[in-house]
Protein backbone atom coordinates (compact mmCIF):
# COMPACT_ATOMS: atom_id res chain seq x y z
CA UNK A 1 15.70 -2.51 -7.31
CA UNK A 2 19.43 -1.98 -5.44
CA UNK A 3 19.95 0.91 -7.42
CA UNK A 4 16.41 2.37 -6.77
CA UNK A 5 16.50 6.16 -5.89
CA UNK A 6 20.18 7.29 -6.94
CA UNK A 7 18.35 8.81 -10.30
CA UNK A 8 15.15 10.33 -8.62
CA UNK A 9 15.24 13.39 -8.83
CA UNK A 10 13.55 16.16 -6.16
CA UNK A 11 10.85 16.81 -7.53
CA UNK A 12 9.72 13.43 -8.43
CA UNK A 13 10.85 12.40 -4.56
CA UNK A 14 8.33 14.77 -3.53
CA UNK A 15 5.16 13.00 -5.92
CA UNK A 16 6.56 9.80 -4.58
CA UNK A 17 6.19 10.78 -1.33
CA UNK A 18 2.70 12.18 -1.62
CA UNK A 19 1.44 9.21 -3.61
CA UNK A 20 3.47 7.07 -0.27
CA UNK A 21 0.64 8.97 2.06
CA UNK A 22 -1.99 8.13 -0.31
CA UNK A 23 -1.11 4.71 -0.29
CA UNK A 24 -1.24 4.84 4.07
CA UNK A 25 -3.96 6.77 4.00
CA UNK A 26 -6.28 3.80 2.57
CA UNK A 27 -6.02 1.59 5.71
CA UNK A 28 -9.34 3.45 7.19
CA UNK A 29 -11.51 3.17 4.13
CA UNK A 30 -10.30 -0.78 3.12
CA UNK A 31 -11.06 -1.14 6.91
CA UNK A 32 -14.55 0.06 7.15
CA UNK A 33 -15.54 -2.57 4.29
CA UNK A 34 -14.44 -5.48 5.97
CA UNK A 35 -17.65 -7.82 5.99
CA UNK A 36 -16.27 -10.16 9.18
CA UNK A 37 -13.13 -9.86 10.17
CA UNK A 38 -12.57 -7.85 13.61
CA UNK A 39 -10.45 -6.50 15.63
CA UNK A 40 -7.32 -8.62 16.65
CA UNK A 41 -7.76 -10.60 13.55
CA UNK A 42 -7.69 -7.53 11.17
CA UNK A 43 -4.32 -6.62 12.45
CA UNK A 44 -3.04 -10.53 11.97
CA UNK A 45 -3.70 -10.77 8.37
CA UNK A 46 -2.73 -6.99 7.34
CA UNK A 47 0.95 -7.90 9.73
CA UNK A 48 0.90 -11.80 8.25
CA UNK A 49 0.86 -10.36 4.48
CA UNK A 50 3.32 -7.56 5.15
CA UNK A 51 5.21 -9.90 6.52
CA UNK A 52 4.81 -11.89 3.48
CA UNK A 53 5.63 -9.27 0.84
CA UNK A 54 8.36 -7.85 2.58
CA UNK A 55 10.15 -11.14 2.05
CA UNK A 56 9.98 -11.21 -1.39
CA UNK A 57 10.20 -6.95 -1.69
CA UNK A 58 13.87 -7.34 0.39
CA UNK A 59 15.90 -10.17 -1.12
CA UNK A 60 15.24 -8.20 -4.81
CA UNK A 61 15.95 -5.27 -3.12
CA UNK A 62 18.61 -5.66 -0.98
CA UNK A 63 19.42 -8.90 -1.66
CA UNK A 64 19.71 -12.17 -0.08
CA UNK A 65 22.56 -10.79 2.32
CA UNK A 66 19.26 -8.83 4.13
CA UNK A 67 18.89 -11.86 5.70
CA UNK A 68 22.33 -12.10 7.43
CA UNK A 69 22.21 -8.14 8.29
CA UNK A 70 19.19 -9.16 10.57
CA UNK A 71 20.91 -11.84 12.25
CA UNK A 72 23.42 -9.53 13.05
CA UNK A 73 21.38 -6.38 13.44
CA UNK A 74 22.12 -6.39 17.56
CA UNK A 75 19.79 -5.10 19.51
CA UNK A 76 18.68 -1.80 18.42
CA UNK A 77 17.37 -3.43 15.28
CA UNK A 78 15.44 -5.91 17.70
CA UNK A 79 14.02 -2.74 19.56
CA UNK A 80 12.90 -0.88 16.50
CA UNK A 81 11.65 -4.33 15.68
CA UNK A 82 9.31 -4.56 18.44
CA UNK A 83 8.23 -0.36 18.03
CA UNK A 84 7.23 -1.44 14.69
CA UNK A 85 5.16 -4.03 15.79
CA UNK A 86 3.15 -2.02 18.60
CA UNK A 87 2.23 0.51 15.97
CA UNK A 88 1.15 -2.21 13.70
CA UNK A 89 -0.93 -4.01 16.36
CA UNK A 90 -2.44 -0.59 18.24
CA UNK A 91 -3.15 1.21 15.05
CA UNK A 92 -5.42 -1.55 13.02
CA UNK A 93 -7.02 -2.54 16.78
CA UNK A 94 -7.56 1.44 16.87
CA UNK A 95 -9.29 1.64 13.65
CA UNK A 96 -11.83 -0.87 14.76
CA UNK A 97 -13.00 0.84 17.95
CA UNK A 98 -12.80 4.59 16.71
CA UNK A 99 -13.20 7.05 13.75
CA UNK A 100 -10.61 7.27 11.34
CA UNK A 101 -10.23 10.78 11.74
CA UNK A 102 -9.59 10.14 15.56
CA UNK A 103 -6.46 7.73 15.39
CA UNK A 104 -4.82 9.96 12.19
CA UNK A 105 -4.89 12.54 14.37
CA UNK A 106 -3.64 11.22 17.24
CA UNK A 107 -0.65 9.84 15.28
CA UNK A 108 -0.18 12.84 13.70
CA UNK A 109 1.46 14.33 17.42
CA UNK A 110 4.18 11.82 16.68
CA UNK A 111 7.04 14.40 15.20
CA UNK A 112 6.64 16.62 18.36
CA UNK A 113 6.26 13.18 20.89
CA UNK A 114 9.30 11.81 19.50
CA UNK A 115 11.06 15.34 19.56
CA UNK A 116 9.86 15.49 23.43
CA UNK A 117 11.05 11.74 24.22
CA UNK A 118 14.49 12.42 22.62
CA UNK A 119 14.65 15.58 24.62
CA UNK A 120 14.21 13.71 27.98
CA UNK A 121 16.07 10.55 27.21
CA UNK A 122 19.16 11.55 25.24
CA UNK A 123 19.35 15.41 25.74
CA UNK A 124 18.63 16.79 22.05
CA UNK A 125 17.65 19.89 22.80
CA UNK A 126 14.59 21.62 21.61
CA UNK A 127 14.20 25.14 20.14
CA UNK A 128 11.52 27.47 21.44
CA UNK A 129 9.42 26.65 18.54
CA UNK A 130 9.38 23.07 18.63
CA UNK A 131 8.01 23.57 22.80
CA UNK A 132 5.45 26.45 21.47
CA UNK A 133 4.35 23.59 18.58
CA UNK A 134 4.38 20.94 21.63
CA UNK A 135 1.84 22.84 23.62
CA UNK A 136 -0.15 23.81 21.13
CA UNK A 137 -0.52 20.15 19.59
CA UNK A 138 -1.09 19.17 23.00
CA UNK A 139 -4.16 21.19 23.53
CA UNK A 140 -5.59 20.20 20.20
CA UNK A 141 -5.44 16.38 21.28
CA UNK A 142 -6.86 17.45 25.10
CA UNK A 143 -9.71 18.90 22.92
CA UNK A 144 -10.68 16.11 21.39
CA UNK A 145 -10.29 13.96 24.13
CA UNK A 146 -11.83 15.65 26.03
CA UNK A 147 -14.99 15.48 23.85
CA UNK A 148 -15.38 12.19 23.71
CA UNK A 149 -15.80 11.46 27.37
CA UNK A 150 -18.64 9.43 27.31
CA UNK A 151 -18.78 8.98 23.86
CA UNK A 152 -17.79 5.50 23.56
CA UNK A 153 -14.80 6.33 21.27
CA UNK A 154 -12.14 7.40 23.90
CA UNK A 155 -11.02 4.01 24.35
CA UNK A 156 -10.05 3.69 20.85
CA UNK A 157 -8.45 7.02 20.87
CA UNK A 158 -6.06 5.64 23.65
CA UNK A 159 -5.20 3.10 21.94
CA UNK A 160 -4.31 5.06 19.30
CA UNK A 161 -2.03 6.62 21.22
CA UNK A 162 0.09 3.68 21.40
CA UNK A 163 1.27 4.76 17.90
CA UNK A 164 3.04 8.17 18.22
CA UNK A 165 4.68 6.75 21.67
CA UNK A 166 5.96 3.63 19.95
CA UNK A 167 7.24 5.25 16.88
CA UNK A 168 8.68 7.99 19.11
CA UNK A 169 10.78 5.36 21.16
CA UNK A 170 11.44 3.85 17.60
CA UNK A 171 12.83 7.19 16.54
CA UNK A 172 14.63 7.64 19.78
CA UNK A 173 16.76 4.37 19.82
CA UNK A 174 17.40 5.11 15.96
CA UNK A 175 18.77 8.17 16.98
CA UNK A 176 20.53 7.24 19.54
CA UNK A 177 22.29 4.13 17.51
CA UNK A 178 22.99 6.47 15.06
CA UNK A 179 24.71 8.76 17.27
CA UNK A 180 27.18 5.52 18.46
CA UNK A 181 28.14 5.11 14.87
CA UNK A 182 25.70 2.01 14.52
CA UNK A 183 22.83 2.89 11.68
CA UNK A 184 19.68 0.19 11.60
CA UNK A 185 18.16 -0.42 8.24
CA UNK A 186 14.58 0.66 8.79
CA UNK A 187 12.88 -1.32 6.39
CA UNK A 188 14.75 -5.06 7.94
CA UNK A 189 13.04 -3.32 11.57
CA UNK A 190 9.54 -3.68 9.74
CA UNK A 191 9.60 -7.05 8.78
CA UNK A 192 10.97 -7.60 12.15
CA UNK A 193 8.33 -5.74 13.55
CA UNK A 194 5.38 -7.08 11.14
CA UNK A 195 6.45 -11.00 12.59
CA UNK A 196 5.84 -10.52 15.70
CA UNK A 197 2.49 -8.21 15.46
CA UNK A 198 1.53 -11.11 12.94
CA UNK A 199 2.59 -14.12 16.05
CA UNK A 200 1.32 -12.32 18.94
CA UNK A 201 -2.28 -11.41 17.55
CA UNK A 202 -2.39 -14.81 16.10
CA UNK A 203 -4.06 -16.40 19.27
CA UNK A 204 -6.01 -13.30 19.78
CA UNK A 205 -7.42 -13.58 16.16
CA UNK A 206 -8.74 -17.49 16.63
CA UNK A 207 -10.61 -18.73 15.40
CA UNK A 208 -10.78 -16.99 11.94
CA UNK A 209 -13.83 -15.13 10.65
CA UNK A 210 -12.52 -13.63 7.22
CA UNK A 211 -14.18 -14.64 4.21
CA UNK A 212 -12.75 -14.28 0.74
CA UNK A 213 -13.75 -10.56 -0.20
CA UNK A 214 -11.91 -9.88 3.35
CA UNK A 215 -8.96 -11.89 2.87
CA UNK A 216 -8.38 -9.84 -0.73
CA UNK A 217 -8.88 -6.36 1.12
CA UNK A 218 -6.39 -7.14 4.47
CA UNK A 219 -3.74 -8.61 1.58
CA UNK A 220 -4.03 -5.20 0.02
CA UNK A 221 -3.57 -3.36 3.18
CA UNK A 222 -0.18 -5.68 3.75
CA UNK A 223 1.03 -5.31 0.33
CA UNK A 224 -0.57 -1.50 -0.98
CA UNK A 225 -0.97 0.02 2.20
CA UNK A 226 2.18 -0.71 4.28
CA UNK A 227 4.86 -2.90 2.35
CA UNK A 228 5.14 -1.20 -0.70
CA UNK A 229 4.88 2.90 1.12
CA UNK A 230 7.34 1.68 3.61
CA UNK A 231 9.71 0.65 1.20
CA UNK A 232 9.14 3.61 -1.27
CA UNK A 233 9.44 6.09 1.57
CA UNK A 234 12.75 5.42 2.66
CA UNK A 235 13.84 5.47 -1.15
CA UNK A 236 12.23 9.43 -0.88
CA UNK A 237 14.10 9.68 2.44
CA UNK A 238 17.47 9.62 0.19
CA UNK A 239 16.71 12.59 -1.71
CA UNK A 240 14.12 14.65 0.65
CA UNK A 241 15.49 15.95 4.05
CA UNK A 242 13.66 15.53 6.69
CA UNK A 243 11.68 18.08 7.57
CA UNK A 244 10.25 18.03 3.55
CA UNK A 245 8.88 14.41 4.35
CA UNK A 246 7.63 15.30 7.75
CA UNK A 247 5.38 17.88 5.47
CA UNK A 248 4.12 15.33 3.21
CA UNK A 249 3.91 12.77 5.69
CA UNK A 250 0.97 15.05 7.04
CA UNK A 251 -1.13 14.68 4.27
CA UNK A 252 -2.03 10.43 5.09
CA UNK A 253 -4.35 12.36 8.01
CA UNK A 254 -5.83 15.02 5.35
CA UNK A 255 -6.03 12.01 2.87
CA UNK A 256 -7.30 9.26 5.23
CA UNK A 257 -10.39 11.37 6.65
CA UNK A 258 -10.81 12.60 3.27
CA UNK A 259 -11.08 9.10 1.81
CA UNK A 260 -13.24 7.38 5.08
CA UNK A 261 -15.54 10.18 4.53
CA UNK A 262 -16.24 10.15 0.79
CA UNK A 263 -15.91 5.97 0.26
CA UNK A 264 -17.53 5.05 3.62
CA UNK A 265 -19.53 7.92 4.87
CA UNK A 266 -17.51 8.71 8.26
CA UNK A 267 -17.96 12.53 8.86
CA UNK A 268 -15.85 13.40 11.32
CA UNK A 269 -17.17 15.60 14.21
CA UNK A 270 -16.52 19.19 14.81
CA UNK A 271 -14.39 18.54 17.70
CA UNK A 272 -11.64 16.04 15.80
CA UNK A 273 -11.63 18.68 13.23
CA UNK A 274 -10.97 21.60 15.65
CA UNK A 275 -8.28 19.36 17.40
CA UNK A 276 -7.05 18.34 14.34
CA UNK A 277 -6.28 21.72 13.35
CA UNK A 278 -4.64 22.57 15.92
CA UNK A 279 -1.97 19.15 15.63
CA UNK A 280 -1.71 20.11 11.95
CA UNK A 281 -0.88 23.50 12.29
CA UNK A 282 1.53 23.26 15.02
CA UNK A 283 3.55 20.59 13.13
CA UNK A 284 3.30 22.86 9.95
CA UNK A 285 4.42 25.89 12.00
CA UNK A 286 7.39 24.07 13.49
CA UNK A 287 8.58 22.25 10.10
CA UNK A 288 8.21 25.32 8.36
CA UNK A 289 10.41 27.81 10.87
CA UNK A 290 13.31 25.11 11.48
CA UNK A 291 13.33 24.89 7.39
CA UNK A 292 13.61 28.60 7.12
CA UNK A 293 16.09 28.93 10.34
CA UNK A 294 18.57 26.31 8.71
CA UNK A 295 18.73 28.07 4.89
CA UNK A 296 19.48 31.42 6.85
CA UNK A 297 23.06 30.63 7.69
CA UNK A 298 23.22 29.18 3.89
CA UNK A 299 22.22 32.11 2.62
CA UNK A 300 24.38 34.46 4.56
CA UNK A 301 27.42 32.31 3.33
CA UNK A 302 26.29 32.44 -0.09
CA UNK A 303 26.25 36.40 0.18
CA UNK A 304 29.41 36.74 1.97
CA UNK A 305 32.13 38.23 -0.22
């Protein structure tokens, strides 16, 4: 597994990567057939056998030294560590209050958040296209917030919105490490992050109400849904730039309403769809100028005589 992704080639990144948001996308629909299990407890198990597959995944992976670059990961790693953890926790909690469609979503703003936090916290600037993209994302969530009002559902929502803030300070400190000639190893960060989501919901999720059929679904969700895509999608991140696996990353929200709606009858209501939209378009709109902005130079060096 060490030498995993030095013969993939782009094309075959770019399968991998949509069969990655395939793989995330499932954590709605497994959810919704849970017979028991709730809330806090939901998010223990699915963290708890992460948690337990990324320790075998790693050492073949990496090898055993994975062990020692934790210890002496230093604090950024430690910081992504706990990031990965809030998403973990706020995004399963999420799932059990609100629709599916409502917390993909919400997440989805999390390109443009973490563009916006890096912006204010370590002065990357922004183009005009990336603020246009902002506003208009913004007013797509505001929509369907604003709908629900009454509805029951904005609590969950909020919640939800733990997600894109965490992962956009995760982002930020990456960047920011990076920048000081210090790079963290992502995947280390989400076992990191999956132990401590796993030991603080543990005395939230007592005493246990899973039952078999539940226990088999929330080990699929740690193992299918988040250990294996996690590791997979930084293997894609090798050959795909950025920007190409932002793209793809946006299909988990066309995917995961897609799936909640045809395996578990969750329709999702005008309004999330309108809002949704608007999120989707924006980050499409911004992905796909910056992609064309940076071959223009390219290809005005490749003409040059």
């Amino acid at each position: 597994m060490r030498a995993a992704g030095r013969g993939l080639t782009h094309g075959r990144a770019a399968w991998l990567m949509v069969a990655v948001t395939l793989m995330w996308a499932t954590a709605g629909l497994v959810t919704r057939h849970l017979e028991h299990a709730r809330s806090f407890e939901v998010t223990f198990w699915r963290s708890f056998f992460t948690l337990l597959a990324l320790l075998v995944i790693l050492p073949l992976w990496q090898g055993p030294a994975v062990f020692a670059k934790i210890r002496r990961g230093g604090r950024e790693l430690w910081i992504s560590g706990v990031c990965w953890s809030v998403m973990f926790t706020a995004f399963m909690v999420a799932l059990t209050l609100t629709s599916v469609a409502n917390v993909l979503v919400t997440m989805a703003v999390g390109p443009l958040l973490t563009a916006l936090v890096a912006r204010i916290f370590i002065g990357h600037k922004l183009p005009a296209r990336t603020w246009f993209a902002i506003v208009v994302a913004g007013l797509g969530i505001g929509w369907m917030y604003g709908t629900q009002l009454g509805e029951g559902l904005l609590v969950g929502t909020l919640v939800a919105l733990c997600v894109p803030i965490a992962a956009a300070c995760n982002w930020t400190v990456v960047q920011h490490a990076h920048a000081k000639g210090h790079d963290i190893d992502l995947v280390p960060a989400v076992l990191i992050g999956a132990a401590i989501s796993a030991l603080v919901t543990l005395p939230l999720a007592w005493p246990f109400q899973a039952n078999a059929h539940d226990l088999g679904l929330l080990a699929f969700l740690g193992l299918v849904q988040l250990a294996i895509p996690c590791v997979l999608s930084v293997i894609c991140a090798r050959v795909l730039k950025a920007p190409e696996v932002s793209l793809l990353a946006l299909l988990e929200v066309i995917f995961g309403i897609a799936l909640a709606w045809a395996g578990a009858g969750e329709e999702p209501p005008s309004s999330v769809l309108t809002g949704g939209a608007l999120v989707i378009g924006a980050l499409v709109f911004n992905e796909l100028l910056g992609m064309r902005e940076r071959r223009a130079p390219r290809a005005a060096l490749s003409g040059a005589p």
